[in-house]
N, C-alpha and C. Protein backbone atom coordinates (compact mmCIF):
# COMPACT_ATOMS: atom_id res chain seq x y z
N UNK A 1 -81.52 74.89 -38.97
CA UNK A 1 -80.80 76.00 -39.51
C UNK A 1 -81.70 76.79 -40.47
N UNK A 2 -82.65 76.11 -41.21
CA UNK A 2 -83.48 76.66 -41.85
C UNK A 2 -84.56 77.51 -41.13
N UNK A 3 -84.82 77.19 -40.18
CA UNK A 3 -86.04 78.02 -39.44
C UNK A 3 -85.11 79.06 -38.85
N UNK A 4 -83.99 79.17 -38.55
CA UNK A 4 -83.42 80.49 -37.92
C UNK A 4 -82.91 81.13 -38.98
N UNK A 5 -83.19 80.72 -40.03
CA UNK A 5 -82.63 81.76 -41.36
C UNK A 5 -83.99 82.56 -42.02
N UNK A 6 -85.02 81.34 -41.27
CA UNK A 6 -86.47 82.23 -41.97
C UNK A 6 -86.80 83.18 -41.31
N UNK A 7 -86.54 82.86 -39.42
CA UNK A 7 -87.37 83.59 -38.33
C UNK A 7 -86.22 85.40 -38.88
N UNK A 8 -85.28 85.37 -38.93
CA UNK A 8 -83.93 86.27 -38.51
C UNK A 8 -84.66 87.21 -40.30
N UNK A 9 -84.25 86.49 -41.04
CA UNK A 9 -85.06 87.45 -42.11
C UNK A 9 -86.28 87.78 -42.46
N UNK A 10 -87.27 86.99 -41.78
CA UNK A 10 -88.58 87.41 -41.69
C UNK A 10 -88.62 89.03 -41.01
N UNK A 11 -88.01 88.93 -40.11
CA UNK A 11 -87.90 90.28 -39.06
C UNK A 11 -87.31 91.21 -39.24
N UNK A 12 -86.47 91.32 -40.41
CA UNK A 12 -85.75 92.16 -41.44
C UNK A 12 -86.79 92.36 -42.10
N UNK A 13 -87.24 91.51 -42.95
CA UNK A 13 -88.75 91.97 -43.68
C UNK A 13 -89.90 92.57 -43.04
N UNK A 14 -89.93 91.90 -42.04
CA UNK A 14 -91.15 93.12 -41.33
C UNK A 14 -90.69 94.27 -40.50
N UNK A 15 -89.58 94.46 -40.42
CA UNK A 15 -89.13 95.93 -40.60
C UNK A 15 -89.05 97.13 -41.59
N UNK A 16 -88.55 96.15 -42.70
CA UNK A 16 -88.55 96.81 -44.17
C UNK A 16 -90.21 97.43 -44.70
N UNK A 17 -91.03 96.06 -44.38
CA UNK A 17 -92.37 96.31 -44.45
C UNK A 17 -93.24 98.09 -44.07
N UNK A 18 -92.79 97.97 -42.54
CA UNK A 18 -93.02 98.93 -41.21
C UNK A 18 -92.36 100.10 -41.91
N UNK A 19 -91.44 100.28 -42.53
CA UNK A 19 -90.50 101.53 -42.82
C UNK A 19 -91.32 101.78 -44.27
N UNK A 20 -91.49 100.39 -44.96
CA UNK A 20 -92.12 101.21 -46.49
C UNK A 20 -93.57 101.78 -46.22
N UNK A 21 -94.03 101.39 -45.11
CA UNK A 21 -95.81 101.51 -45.24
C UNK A 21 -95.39 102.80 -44.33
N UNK A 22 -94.27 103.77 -43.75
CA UNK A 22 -94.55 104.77 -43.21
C UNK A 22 -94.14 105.83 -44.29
N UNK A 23 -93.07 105.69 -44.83
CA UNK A 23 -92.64 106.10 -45.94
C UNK A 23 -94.03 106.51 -47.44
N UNK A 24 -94.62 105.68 -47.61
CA UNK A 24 -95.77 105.64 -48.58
C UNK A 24 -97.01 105.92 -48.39
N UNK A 25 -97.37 105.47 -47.00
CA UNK A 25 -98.50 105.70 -46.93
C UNK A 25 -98.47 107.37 -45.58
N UNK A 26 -99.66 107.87 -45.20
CA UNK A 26 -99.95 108.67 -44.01
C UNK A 26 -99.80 108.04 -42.80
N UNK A 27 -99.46 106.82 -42.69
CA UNK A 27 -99.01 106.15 -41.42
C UNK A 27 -98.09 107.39 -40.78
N UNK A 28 -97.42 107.76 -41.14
CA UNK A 28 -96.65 108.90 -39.86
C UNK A 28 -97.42 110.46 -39.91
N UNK A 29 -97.89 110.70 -40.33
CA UNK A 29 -98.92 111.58 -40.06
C UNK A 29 -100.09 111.26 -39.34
N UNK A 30 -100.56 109.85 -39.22
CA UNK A 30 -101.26 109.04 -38.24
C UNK A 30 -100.33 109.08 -36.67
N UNK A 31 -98.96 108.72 -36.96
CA UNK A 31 -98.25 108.79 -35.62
C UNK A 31 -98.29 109.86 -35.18
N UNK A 32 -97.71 110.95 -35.68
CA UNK A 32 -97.98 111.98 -34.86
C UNK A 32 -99.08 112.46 -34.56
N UNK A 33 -99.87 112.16 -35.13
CA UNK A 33 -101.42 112.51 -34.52
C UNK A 33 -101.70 111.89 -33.46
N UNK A 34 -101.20 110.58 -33.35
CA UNK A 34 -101.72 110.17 -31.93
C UNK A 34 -100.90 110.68 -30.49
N UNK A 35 -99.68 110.38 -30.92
CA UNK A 35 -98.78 110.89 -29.92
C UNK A 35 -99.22 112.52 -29.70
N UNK A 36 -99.87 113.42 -30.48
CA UNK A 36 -100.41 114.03 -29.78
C UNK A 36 -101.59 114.54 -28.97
N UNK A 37 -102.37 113.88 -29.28
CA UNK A 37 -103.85 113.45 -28.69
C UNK A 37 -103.65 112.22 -27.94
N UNK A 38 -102.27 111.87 -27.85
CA UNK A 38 -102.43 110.57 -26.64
C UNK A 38 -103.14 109.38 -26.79
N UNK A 39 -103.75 108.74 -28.51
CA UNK A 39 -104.52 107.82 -28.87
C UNK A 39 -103.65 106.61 -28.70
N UNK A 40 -103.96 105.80 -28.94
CA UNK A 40 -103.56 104.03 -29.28
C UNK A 40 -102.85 103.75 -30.26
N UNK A 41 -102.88 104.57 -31.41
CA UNK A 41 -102.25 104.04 -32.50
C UNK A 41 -100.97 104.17 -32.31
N UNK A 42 -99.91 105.46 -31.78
CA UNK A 42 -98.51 104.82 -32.10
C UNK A 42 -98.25 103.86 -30.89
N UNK A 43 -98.42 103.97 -30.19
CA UNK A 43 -98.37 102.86 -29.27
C UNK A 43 -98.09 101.18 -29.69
N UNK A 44 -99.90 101.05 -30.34
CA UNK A 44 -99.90 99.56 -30.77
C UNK A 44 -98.84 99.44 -32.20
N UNK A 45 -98.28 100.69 -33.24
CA UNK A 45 -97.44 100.17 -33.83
C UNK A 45 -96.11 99.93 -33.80
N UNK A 46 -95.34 100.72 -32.64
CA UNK A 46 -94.43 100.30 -31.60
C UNK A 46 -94.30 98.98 -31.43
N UNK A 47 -95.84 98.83 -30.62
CA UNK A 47 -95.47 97.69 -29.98
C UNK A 47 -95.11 96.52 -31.15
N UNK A 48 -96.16 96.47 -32.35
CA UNK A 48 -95.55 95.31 -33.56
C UNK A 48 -94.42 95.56 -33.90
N UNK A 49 -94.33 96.36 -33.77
CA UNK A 49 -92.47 96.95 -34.61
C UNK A 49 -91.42 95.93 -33.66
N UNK A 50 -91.91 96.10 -32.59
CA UNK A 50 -90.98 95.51 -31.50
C UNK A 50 -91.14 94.15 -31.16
N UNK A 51 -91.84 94.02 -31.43
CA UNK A 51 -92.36 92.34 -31.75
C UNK A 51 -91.97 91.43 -32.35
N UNK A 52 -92.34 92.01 -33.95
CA UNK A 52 -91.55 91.15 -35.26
C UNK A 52 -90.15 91.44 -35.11
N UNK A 53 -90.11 92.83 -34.93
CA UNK A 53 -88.51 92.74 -35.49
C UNK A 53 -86.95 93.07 -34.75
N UNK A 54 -87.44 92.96 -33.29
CA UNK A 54 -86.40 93.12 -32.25
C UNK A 54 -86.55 92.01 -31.14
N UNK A 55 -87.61 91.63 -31.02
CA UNK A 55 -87.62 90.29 -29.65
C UNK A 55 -87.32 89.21 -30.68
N UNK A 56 -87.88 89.12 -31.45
CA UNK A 56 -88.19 87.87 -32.01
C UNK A 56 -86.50 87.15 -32.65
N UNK A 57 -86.18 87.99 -33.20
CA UNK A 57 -84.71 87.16 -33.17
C UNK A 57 -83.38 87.35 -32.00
N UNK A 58 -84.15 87.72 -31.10
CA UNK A 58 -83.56 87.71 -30.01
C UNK A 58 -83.83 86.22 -29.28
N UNK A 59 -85.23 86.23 -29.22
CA UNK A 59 -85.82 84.80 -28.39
C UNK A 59 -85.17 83.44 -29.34
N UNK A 60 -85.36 83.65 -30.65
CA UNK A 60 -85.12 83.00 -31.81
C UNK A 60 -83.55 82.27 -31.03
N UNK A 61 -82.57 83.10 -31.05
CA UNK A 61 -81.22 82.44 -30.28
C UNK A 61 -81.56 82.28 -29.50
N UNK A 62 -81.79 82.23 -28.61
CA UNK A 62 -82.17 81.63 -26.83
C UNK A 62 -82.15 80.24 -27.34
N UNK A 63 -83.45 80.27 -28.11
CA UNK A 63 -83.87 78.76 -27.85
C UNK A 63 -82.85 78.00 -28.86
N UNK A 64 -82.11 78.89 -29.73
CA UNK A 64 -80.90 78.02 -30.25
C UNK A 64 -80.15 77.61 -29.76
N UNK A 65 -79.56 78.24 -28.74
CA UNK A 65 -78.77 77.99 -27.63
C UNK A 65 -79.31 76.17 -26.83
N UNK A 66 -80.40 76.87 -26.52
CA UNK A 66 -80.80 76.28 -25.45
C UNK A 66 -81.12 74.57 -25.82
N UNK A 67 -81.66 74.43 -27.01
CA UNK A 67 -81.60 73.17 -27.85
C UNK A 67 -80.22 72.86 -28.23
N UNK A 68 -79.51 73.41 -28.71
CA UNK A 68 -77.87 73.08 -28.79
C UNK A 68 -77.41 72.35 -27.22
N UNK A 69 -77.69 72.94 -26.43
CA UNK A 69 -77.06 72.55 -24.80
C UNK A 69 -77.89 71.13 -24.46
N UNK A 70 -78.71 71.12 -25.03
CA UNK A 70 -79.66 69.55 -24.87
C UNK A 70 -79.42 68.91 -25.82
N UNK A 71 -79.04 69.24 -26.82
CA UNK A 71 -78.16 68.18 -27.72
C UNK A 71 -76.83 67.89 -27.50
N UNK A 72 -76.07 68.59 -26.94
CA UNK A 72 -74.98 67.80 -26.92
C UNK A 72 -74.74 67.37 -25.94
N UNK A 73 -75.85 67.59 -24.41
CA UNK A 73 -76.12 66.66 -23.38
C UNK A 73 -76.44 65.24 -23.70
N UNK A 74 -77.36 65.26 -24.15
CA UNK A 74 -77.70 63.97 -24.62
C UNK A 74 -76.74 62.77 -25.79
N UNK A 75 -76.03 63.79 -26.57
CA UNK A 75 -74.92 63.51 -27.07
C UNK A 75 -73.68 62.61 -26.18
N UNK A 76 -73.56 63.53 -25.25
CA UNK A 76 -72.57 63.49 -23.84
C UNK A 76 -73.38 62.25 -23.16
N UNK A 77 -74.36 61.98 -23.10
CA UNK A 77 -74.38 60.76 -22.49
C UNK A 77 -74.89 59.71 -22.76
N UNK A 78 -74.94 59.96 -24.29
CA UNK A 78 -75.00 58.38 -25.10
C UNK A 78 -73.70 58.00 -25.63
N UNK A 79 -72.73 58.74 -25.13
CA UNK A 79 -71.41 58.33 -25.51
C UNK A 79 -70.86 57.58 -24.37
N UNK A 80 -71.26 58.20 -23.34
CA UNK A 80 -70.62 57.43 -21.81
C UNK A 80 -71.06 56.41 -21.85
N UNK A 81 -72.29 55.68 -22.36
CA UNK A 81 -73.40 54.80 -22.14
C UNK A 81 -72.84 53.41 -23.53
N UNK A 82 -71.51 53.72 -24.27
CA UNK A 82 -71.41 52.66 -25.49
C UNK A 82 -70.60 51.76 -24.52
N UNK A 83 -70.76 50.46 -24.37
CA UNK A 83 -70.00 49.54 -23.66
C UNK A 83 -69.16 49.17 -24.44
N UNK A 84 -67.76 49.43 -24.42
CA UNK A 84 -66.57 49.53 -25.75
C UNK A 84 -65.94 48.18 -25.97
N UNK A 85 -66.27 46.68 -25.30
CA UNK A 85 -66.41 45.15 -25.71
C UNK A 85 -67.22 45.37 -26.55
N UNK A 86 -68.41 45.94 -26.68
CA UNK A 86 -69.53 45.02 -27.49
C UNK A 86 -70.00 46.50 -28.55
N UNK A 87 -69.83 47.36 -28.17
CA UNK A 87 -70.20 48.63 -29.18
C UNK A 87 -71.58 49.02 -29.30
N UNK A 88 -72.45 48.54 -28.41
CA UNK A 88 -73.96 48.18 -28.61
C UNK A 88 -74.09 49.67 -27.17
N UNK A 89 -75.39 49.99 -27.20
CA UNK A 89 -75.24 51.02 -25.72
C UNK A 89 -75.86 50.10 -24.21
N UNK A 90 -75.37 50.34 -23.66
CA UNK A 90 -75.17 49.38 -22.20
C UNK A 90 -76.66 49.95 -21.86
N UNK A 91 -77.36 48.85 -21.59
CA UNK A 91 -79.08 49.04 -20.89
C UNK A 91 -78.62 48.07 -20.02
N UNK A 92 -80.00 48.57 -19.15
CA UNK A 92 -80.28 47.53 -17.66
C UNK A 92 -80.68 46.32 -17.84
N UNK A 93 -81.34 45.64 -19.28
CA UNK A 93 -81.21 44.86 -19.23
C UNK A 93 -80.53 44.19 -20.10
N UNK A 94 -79.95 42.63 -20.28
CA UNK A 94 -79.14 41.87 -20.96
C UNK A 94 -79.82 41.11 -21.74
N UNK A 95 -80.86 41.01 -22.41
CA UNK A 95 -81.12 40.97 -23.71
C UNK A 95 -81.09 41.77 -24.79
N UNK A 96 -81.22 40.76 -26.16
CA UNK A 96 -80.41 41.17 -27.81
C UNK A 96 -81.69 42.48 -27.98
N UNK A 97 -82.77 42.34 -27.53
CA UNK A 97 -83.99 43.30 -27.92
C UNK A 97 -83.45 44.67 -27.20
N UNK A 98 -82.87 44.72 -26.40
CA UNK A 98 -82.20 46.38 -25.35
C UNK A 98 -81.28 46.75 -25.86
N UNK A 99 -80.44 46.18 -26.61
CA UNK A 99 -79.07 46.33 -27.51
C UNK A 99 -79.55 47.56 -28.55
N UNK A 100 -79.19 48.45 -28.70
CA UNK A 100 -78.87 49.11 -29.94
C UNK A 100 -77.41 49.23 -30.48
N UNK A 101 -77.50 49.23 -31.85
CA UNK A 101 -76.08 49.28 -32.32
C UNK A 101 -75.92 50.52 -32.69
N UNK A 102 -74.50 51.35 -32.53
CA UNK A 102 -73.91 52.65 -32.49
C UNK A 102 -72.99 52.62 -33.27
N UNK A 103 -72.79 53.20 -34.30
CA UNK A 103 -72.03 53.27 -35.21
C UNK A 103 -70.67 54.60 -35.06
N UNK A 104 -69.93 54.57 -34.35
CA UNK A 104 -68.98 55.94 -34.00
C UNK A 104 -67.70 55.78 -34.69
């Protein structure tokens, strides 16, 4: 929870960043210069703009998602797996060393 609270406001910050350094500095007098001579520069700062601060907490949930759905798979089938005589999780084999104890 902590890393999706850093990634999600990091990308707020490097937006904020992107907006104060156009605001303060000639950075947008740089943009339009390129966009009209057709150079590289607004381009490549587009492209960071879009980087830090629109994919990235986009991808950021995906993989929240996607780790959530493998946790509670695995959840889901260490629950099927408690043998409810003995409370221990049922392995293939029948020794005390394969036994784990589950506390639910």
């Amino acid at each position: 929870m902590l890393a999706a609270t850093l990634i999600l406001s990091g990308t707020m910050l490097s937006r904020f960043i992107m907006s104060l350094l156009r605001e303060v500095t000639d950075i947008n007098k740089e943009i339009e210069d390129s966009e009209e001579k057709d150079t590289y520069f607004a381009p490549l700062f587009d492209t960071i703009l879009f980087v830090t601060s629109d994919s990235t907490p986009v991808i950021a949930q995906l993989l929240t998602l996607v780790f959530g759905l493998i946790r509670a798979e695995n959840h889901r089938n260490t629950l099927q797996n408690i043998n409810p005589n003995t409370g221990y999780l049922a392995n293939k084999s029948d020794s005390l060393l394969s036994r784990t104890s589950v506390n639910t």
